[in-house]
N, C-alpha and C. Protein backbone atom coordinates (compact mmCIF):
# COMPACT_ATOMS: atom_id res chain seq x y z
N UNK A 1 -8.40 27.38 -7.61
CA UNK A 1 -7.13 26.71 -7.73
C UNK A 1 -6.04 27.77 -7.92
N UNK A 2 -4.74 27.28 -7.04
CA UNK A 2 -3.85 28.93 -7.71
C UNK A 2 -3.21 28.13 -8.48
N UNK A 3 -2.64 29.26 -9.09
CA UNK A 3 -1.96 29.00 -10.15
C UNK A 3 -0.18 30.01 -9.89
N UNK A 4 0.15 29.43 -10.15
CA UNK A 4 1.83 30.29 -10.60
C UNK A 4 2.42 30.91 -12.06
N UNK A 5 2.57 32.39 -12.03
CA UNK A 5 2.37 32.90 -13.26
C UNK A 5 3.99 32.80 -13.68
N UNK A 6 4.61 32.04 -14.75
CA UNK A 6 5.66 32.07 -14.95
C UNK A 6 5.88 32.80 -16.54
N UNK A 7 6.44 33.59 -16.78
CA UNK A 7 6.73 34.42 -17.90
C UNK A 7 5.11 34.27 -18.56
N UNK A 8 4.43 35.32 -18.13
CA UNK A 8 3.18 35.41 -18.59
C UNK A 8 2.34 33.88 -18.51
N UNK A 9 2.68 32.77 -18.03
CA UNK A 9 1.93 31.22 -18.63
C UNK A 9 1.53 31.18 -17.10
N UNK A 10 0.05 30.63 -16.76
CA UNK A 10 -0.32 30.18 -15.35
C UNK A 10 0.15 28.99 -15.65
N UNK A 11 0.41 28.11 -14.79
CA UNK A 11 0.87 26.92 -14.10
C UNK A 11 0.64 26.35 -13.09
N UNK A 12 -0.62 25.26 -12.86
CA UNK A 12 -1.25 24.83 -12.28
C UNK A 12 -0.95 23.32 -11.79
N UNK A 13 -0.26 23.65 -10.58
CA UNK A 13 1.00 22.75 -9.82
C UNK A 13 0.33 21.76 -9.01
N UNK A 14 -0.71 21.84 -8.92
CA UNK A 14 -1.76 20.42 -8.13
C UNK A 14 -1.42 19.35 -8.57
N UNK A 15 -2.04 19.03 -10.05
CA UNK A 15 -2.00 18.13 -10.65
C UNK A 15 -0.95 16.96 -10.24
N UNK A 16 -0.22 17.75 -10.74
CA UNK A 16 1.58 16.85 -10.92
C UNK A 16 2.14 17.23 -9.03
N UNK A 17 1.50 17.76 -8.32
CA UNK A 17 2.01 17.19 -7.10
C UNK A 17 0.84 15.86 -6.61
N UNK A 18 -0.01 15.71 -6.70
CA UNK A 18 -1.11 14.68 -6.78
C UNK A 18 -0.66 13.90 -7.36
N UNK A 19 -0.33 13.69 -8.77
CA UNK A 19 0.80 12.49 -8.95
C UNK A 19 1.47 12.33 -8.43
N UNK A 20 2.67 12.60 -7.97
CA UNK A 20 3.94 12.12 -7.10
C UNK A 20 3.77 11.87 -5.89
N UNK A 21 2.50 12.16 -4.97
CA UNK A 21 1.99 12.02 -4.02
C UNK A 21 1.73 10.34 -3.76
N UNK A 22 0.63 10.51 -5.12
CA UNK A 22 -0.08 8.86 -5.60
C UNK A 22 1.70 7.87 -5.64
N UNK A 23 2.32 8.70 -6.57
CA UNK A 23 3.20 7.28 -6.58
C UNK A 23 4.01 7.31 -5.71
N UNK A 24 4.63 8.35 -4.40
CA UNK A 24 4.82 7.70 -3.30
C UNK A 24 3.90 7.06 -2.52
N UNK A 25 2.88 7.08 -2.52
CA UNK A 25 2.10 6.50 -1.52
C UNK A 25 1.68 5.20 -1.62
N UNK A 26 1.95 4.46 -3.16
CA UNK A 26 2.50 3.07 -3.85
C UNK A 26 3.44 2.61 -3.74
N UNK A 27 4.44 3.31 -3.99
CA UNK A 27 5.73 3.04 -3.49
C UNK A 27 6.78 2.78 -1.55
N UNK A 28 5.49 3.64 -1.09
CA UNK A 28 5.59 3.07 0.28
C UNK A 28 4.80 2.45 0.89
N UNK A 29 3.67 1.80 0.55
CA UNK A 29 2.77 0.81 0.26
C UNK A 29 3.28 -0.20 0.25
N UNK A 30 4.46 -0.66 -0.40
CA UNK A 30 4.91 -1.84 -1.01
C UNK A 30 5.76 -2.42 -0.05
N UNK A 31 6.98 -1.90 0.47
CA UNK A 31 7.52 -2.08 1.44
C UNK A 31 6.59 -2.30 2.72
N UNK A 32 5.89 -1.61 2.73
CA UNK A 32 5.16 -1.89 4.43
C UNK A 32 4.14 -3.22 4.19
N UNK A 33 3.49 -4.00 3.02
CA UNK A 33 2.93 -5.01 2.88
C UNK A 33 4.07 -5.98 3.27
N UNK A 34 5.21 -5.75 2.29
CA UNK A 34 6.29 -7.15 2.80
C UNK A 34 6.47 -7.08 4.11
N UNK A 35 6.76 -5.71 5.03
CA UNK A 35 7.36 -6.20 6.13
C UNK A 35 5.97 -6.38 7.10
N UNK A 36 4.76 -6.09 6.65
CA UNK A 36 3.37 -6.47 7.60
C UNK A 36 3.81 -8.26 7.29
N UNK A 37 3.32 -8.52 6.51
CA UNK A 37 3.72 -10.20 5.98
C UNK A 37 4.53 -11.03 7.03
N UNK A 38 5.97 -10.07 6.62
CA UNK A 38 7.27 -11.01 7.47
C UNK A 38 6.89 -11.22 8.96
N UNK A 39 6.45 -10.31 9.35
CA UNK A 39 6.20 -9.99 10.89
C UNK A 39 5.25 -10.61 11.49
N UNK A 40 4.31 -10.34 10.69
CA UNK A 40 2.78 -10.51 11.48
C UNK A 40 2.33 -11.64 10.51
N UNK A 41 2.58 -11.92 9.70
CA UNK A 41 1.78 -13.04 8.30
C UNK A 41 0.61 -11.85 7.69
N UNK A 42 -0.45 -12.55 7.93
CA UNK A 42 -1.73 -12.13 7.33
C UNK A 42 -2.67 -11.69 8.17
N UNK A 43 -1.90 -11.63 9.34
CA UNK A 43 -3.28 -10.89 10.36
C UNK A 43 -3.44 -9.63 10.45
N UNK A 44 -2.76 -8.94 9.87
CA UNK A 44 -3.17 -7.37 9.97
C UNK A 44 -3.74 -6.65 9.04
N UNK A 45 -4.55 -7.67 8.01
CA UNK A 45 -5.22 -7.62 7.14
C UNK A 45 -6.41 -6.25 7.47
N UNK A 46 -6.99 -6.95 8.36
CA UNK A 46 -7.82 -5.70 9.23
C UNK A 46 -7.65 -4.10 9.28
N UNK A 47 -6.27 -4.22 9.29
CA UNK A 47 -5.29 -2.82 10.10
C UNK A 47 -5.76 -1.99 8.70
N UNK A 48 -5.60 -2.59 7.28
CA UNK A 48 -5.26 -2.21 5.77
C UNK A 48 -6.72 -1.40 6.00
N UNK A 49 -7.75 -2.59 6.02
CA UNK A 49 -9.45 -2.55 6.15
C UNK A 49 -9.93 -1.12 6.94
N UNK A 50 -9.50 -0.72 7.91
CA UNK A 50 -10.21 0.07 8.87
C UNK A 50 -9.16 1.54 7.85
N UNK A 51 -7.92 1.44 7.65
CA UNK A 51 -7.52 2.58 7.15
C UNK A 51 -7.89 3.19 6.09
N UNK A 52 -8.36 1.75 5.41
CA UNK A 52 -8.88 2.23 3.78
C UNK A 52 -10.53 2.87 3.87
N UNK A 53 -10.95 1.93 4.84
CA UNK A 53 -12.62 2.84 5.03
C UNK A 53 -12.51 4.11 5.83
N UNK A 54 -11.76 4.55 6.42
CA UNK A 54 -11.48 5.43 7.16
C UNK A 54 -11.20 6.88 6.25
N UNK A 55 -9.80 6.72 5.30
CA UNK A 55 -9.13 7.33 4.11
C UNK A 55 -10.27 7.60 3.50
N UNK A 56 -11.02 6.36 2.96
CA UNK A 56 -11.66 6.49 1.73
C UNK A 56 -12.79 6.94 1.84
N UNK A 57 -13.68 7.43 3.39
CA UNK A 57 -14.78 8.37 3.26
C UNK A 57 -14.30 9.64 3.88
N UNK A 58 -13.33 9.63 4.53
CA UNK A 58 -12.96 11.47 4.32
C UNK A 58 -12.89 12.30 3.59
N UNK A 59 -12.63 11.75 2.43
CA UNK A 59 -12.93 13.12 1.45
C UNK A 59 -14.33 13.15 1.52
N UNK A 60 -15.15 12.93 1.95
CA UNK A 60 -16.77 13.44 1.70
C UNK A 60 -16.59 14.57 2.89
N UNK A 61 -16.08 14.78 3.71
CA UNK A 61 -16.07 15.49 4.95
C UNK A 61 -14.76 16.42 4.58
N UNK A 62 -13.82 16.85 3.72
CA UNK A 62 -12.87 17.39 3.17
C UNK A 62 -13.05 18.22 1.88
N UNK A 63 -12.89 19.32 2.53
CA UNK A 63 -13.35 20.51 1.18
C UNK A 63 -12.68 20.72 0.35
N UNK A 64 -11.69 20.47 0.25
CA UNK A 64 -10.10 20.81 -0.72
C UNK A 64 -10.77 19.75 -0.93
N UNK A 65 -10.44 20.09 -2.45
CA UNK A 65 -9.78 18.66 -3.67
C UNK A 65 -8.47 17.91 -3.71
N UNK A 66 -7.70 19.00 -3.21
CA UNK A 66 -6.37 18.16 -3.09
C UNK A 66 -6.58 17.15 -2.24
N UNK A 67 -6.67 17.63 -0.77
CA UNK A 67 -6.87 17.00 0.23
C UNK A 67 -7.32 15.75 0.42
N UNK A 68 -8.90 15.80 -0.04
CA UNK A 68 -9.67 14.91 -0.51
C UNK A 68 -9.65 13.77 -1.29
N UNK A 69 -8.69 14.42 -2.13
CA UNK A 69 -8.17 13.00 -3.28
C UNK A 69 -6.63 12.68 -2.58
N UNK A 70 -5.89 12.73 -2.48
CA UNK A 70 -4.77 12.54 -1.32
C UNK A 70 -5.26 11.61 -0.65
N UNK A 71 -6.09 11.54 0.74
CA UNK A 71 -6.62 10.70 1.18
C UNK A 71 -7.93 9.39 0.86
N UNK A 72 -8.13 10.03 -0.47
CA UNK A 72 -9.11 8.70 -1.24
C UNK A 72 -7.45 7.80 -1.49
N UNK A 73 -6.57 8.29 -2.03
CA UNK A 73 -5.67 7.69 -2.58
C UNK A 73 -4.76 6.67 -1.43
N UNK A 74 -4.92 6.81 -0.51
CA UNK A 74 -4.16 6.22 0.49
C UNK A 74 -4.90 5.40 1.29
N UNK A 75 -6.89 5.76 1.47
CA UNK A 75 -7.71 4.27 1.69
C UNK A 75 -7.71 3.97 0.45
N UNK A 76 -7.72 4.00 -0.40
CA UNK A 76 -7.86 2.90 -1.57
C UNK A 76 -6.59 2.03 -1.41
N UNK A 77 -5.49 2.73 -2.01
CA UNK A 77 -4.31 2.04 -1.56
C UNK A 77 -4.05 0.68 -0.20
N UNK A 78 -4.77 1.50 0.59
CA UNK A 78 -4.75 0.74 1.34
C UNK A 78 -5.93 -0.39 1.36
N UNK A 79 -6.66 -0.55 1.09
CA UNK A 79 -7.07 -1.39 0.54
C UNK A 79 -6.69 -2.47 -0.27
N UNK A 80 -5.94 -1.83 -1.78
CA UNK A 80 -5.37 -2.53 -1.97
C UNK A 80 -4.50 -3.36 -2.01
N UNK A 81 -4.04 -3.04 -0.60
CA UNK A 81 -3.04 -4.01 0.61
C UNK A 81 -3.41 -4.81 0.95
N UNK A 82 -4.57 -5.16 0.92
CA UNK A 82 -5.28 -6.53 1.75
C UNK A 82 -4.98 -7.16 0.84
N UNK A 83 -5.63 -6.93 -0.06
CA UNK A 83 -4.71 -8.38 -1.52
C UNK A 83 -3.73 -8.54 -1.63
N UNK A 84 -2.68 -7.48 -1.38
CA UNK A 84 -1.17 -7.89 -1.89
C UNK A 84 -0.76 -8.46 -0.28
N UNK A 85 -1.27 -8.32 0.61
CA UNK A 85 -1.08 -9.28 1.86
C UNK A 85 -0.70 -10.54 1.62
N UNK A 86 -1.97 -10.95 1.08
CA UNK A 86 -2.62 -12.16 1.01
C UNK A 86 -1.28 -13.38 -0.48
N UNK A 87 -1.50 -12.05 -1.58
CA UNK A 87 -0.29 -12.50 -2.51
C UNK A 87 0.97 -12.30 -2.08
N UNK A 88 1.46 -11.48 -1.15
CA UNK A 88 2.59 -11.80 -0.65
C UNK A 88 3.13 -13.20 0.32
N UNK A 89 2.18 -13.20 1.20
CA UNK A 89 1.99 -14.72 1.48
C UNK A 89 2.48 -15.93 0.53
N UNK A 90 1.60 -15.79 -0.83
CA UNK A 90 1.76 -16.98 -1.87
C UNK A 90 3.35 -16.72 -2.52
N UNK A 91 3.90 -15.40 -2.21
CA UNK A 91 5.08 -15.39 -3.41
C UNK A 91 5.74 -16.27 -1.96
N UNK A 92 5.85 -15.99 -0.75
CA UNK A 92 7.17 -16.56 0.24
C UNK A 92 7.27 -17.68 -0.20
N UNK A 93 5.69 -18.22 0.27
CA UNK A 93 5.27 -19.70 -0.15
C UNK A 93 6.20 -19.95 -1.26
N UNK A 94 6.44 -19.51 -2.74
CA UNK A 94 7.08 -19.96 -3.19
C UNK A 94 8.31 -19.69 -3.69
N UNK A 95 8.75 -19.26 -2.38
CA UNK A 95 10.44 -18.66 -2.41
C UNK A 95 10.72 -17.47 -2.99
N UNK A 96 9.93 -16.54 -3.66
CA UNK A 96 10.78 -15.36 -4.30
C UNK A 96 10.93 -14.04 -3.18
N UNK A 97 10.18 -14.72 -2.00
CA UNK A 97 10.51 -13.51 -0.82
C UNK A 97 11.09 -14.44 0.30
N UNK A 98 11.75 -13.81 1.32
CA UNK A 98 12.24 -14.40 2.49
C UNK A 98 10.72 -15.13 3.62
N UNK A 99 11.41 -16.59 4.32
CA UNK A 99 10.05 -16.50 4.86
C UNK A 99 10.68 -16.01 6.86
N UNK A 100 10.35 -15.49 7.27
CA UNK A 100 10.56 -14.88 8.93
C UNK A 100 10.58 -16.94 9.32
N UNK A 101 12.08 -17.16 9.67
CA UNK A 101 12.36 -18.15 10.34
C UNK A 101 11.02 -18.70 11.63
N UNK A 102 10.93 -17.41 11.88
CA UNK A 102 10.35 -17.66 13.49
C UNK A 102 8.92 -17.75 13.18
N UNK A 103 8.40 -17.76 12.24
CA UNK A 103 6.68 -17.81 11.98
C UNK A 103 6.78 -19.13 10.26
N UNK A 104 7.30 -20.08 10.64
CA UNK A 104 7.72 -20.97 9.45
C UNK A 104 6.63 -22.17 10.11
N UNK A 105 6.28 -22.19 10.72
CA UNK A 105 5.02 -23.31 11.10
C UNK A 105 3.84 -22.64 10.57
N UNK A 106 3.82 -21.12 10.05
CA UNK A 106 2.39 -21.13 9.70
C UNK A 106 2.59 -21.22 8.17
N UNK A 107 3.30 -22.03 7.88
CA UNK A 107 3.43 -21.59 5.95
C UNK A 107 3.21 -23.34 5.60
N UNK A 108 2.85 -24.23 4.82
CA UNK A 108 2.73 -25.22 4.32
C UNK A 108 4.28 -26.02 4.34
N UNK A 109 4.48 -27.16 4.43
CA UNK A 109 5.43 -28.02 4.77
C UNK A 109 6.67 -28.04 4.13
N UNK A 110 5.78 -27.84 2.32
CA UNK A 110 6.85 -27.91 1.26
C UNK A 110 6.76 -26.50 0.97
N UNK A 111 6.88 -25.57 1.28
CA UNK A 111 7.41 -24.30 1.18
C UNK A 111 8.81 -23.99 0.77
N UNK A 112 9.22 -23.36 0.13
CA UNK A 112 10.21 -22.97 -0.25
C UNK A 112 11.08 -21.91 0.39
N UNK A 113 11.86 -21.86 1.31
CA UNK A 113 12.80 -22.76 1.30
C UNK A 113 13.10 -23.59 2.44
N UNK A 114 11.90 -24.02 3.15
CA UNK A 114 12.30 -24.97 4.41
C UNK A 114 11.36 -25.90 4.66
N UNK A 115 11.49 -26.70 3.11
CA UNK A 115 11.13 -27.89 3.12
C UNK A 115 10.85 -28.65 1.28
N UNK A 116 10.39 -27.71 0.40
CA UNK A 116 10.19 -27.84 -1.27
C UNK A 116 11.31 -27.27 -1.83
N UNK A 117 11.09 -27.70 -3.05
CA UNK A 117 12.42 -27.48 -3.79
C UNK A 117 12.26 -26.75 -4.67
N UNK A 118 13.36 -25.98 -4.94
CA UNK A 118 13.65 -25.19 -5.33
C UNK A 118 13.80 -25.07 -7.28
């Protein structure tokens, strides 16, 4: 692992770039579930599936640790997109997200907001 020698102290800068990595890669996670949702509904559920098994056995084939965990972190993540798919769905359903005008026949009758109340 290198390290960076700052006034005599090593400083071992992985770590805390591996965090900020992780929480962009949550943070842009989040946005791309709503707009998979708006667009497509719930069918690209799959898309999450093949990236996360994909991500999530490369690090066995990835010699860096960074590397390796980087991409565990982004099939898992992605993974855990298939659920928030699925719960994004239920929030439109009940109004706290927009529902895509043009895909409003696949959402339940009394949906919120084009047809239940509010």
């Amino acid at each position: 692992m290198e390290a960076i020698s700052i006034f005599g102290i090593d400083i071992y800068w992985q770590g805390v770039l591996l965090g900020l990595c992780t929480f962009l890669i949550i943070g842009v996670f989040h946005p791309i579930v709503i707009k998979a949702e708006y667009y497509f509904g719930t069918r690209p559920w799959w898309i999450f599936l093949l990236v996360g098994i994909v991500c999530g056995l490369a690090p066995f084939f990835i010699s860096s640790l960074f590397w390796g965990a980087l991409s565990a972190i982004v099939g898992f993540s992605s993974l855990w997109g298939i659920g928030e798919l699925f719960d994004q769905r239920k929030r439109v359903i009940k109004g706290w997200f927009p529902m895509n005008p043009k895909r409003k026949h696949e959402y339940p009758e009394d949906s919120i907001p084009y047809g239940g109340k509010l």
